[in-house]
Protein backbone atom coordinates (compact mmCIF):
# COMPACT_ATOMS: atom_id res chain seq x y z
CA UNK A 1 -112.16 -19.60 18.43
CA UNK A 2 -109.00 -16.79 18.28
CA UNK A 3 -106.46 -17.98 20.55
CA UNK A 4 -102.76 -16.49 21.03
CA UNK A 5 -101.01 -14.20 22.73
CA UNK A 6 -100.09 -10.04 23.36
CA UNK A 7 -97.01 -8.70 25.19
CA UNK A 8 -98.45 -5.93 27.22
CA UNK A 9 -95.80 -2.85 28.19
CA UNK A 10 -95.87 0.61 29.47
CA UNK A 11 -97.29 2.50 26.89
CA UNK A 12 -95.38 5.62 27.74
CA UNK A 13 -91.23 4.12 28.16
CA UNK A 14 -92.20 0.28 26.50
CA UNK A 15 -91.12 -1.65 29.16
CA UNK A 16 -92.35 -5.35 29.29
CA UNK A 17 -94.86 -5.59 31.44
CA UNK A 18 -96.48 -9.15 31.00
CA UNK A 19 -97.16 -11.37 28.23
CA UNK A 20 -101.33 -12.08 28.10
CA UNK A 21 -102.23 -16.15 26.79
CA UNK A 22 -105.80 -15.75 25.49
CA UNK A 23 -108.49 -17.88 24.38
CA UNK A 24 -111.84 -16.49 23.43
CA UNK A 25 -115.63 -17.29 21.59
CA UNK A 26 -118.88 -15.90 20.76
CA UNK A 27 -121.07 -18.45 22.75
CA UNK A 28 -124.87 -18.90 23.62
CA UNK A 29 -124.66 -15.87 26.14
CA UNK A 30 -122.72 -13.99 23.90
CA UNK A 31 -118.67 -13.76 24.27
CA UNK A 32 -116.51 -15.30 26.73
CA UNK A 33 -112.52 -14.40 27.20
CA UNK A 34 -110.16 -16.29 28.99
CA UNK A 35 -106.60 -15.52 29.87
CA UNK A 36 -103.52 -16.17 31.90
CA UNK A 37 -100.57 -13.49 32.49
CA UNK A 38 -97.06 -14.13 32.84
CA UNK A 39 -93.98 -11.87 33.81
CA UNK A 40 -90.99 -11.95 31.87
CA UNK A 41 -89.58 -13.66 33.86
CA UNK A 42 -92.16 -16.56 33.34
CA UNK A 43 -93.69 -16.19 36.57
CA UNK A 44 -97.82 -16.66 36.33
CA UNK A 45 -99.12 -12.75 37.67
CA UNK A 46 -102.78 -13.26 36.87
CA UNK A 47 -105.68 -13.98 35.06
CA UNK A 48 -108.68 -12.73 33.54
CA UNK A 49 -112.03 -14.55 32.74
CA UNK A 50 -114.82 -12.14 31.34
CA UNK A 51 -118.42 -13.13 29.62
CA UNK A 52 -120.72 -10.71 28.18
CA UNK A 53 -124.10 -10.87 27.20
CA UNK A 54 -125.22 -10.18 23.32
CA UNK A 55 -126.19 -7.10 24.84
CA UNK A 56 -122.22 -6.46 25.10
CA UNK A 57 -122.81 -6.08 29.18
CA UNK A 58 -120.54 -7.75 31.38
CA UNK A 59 -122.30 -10.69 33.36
CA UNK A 60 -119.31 -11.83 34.93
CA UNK A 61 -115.93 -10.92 35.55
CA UNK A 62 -113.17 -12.80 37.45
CA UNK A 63 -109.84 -11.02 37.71
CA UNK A 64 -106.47 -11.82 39.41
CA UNK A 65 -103.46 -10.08 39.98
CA UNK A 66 -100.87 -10.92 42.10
CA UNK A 67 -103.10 -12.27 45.16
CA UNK A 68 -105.77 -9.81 44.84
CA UNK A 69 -109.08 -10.42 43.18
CA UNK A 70 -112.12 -8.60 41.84
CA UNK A 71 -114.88 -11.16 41.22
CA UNK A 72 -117.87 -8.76 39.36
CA UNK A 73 -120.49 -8.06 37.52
CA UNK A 74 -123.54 -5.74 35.43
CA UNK A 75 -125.70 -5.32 38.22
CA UNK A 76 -127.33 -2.05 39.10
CA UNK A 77 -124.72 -0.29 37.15
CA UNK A 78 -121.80 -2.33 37.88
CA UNK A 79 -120.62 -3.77 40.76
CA UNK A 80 -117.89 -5.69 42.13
CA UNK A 81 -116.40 -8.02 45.29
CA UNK A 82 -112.30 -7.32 46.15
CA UNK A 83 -110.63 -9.73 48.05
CA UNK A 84 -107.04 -8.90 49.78
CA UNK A 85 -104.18 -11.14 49.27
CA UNK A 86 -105.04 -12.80 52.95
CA UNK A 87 -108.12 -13.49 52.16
CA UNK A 88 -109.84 -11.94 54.94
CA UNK A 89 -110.81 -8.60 53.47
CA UNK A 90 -113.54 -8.51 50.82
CA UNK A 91 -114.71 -4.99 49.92
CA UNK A 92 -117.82 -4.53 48.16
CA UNK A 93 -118.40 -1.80 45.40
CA UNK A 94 -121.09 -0.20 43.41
CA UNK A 95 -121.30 2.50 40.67
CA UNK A 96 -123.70 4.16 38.20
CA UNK A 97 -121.41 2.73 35.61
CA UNK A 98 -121.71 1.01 32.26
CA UNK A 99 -118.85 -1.58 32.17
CA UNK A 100 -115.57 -2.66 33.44
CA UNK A 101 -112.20 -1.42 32.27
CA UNK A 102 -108.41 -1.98 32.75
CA UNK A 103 -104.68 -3.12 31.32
CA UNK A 104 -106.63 -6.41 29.52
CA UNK A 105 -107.50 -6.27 25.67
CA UNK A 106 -110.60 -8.02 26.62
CA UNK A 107 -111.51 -4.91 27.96
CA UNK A 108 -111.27 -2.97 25.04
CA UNK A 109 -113.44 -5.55 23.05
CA UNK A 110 -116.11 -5.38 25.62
CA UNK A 111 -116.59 -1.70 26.04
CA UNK A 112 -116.64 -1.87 21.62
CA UNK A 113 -119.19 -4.61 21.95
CA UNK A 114 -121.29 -2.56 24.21
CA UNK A 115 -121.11 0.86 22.35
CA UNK A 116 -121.51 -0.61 18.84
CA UNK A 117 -120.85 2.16 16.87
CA UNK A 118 -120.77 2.67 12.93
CA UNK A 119 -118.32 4.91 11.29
CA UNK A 120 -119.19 8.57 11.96
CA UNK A 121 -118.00 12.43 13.45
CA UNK A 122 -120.26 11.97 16.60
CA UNK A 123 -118.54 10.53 20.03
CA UNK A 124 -120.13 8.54 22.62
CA UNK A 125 -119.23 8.86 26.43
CA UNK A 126 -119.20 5.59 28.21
CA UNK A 127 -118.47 5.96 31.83
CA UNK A 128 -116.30 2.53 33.02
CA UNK A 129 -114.64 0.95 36.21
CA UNK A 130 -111.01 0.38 35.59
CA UNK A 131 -109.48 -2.50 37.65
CA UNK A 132 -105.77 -0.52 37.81
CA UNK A 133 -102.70 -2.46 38.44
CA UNK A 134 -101.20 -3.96 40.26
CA UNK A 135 -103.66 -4.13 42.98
CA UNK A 136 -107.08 -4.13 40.96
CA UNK A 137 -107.84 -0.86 42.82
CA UNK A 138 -111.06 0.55 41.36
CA UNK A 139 -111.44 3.66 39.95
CA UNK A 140 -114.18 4.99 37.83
CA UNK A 141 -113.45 7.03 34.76
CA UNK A 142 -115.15 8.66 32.00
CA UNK A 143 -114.33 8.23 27.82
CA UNK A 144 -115.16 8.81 24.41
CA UNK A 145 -115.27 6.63 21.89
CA UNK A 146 -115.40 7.15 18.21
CA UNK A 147 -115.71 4.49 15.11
CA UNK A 148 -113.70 6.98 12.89
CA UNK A 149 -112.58 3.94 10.26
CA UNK A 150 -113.64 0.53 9.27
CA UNK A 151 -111.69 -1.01 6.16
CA UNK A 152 -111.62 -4.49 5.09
CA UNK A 153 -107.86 -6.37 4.04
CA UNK A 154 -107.39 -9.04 1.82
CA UNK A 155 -106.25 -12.50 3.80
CA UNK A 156 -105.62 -15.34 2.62
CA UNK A 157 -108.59 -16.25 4.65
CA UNK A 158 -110.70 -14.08 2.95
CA UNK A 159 -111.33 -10.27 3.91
CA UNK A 160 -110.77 -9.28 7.26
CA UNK A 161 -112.17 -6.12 8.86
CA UNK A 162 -110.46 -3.62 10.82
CA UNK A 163 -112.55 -0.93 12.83
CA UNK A 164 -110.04 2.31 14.02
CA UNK A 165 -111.64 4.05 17.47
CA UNK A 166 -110.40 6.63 18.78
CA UNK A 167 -110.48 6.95 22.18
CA UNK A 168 -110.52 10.03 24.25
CA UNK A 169 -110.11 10.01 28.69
CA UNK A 170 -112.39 12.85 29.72
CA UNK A 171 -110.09 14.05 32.63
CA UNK A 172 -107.53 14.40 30.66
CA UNK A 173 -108.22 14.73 27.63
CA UNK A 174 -105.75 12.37 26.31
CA UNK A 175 -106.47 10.09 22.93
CA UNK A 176 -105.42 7.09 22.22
CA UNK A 177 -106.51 4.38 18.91
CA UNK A 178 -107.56 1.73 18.55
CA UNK A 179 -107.36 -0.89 15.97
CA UNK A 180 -110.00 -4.06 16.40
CA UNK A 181 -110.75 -6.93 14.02
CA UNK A 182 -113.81 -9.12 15.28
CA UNK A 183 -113.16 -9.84 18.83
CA UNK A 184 -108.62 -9.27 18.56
CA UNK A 185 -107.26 -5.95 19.18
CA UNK A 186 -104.68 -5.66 16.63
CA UNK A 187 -103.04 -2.71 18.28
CA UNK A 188 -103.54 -0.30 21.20
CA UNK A 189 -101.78 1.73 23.41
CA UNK A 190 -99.22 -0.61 25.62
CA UNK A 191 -100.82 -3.97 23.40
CA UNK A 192 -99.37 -6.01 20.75
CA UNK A 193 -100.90 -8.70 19.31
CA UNK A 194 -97.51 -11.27 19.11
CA UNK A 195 -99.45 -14.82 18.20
CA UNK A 196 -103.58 -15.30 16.39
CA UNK A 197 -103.75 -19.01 16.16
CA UNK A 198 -107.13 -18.61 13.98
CA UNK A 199 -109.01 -15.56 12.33
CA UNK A 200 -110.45 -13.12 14.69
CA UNK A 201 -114.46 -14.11 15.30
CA UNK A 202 -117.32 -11.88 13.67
CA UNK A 203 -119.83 -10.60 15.85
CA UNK A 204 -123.15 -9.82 14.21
């Protein structure tokens, strides 16, 4: 079970943003990701707890920033409860979408889990709901993904793989890569992986 940590900063002028404490397993359902978030300054600013199915499809979601949280699910397309810091406001969404996005790493797993790709020219568009900061305002956005690299490194754990995406926002046309092992991101925009307790897990 990979557990550790990423510092998560602005990809565009690196400041620190957060450091993400994660824990996460394949399990009977399929995966399951747990994390807490804290400032630099220590302070806890949220959490995240995401399962999928083996189907790579998000069957529940729990997200907190700040006071604000987005409790959702694959439903329909995807939809999602948003509750106000107070407490009294819940807003209910729903979208012709395929998954959940935003600033986690788990995110980045899950929408790789769901596409499962092999190593080719062709891109596949994957339409997502990203959960932006710091309010978990949703906002549905459109991407490419493409498997264009999958190598395997000598550890002294024996040979780890390492797929490369690259990943492509269809509004803008901005791309981005992506380097995964198993169920770690190894590096992404705005994500470094700082601590990996044990080796990544290996889907099949």
């Amino acid at each position: 079970m990979p557990r550790g940590r990423y510092s998560l900063h602005d990809p565009h002028d690196h400041t620190p943003l957060a450091d993400e404490h994660f824990h996460c397993a394949p399990g009977p359902s399929g995966w399951r990701y747990v994390s807490r978030l804290t400032a630099p300054s220590g302070d806890d600013t949220g959490s995240v707890d995401l399962s999928l199915d083996d189907l790579g499809r998000p069957i529940r979601l729990e997200c907190h920033a700040g006071s604000w949280q987005v409790r959702g699910a694959a439903l329909d397309g995807v939809t999602w409860v948003r509750t106000d810091p107070t407490g009294t406001h819940a807003t209910e969404g729903s979208v012709r979408a395929h998954a959940f996005t935003g600033t986690s790493p788990a995110f980045l797993i899950a929408t790789a889990r769901l596409l499962r790709l092999t190593p080719s020219a062709s891109a596949t568009r994957v339409r997502l709901v990203a959960l932006t900061d710091p309010v978990l305002a949703p906002r549905t956005v459109d991407q490419s993904w493409t498997l264009i690299g999958r190598e395997a490194h000598a550890t002294d754990n024996g040979p780890l793989t390492v797929d490369e995406y690259q990943v492509t926002a269809l509004d803008t046309g901005e791309q981005h890569t992506v380097h995964l092992s198993g169920d770690v991101v190894l590096a992404a925009p705005g994500i470094e992986l700082e601590e990996l307790e044990s080796p990544p897990s290996t889907f099949h």
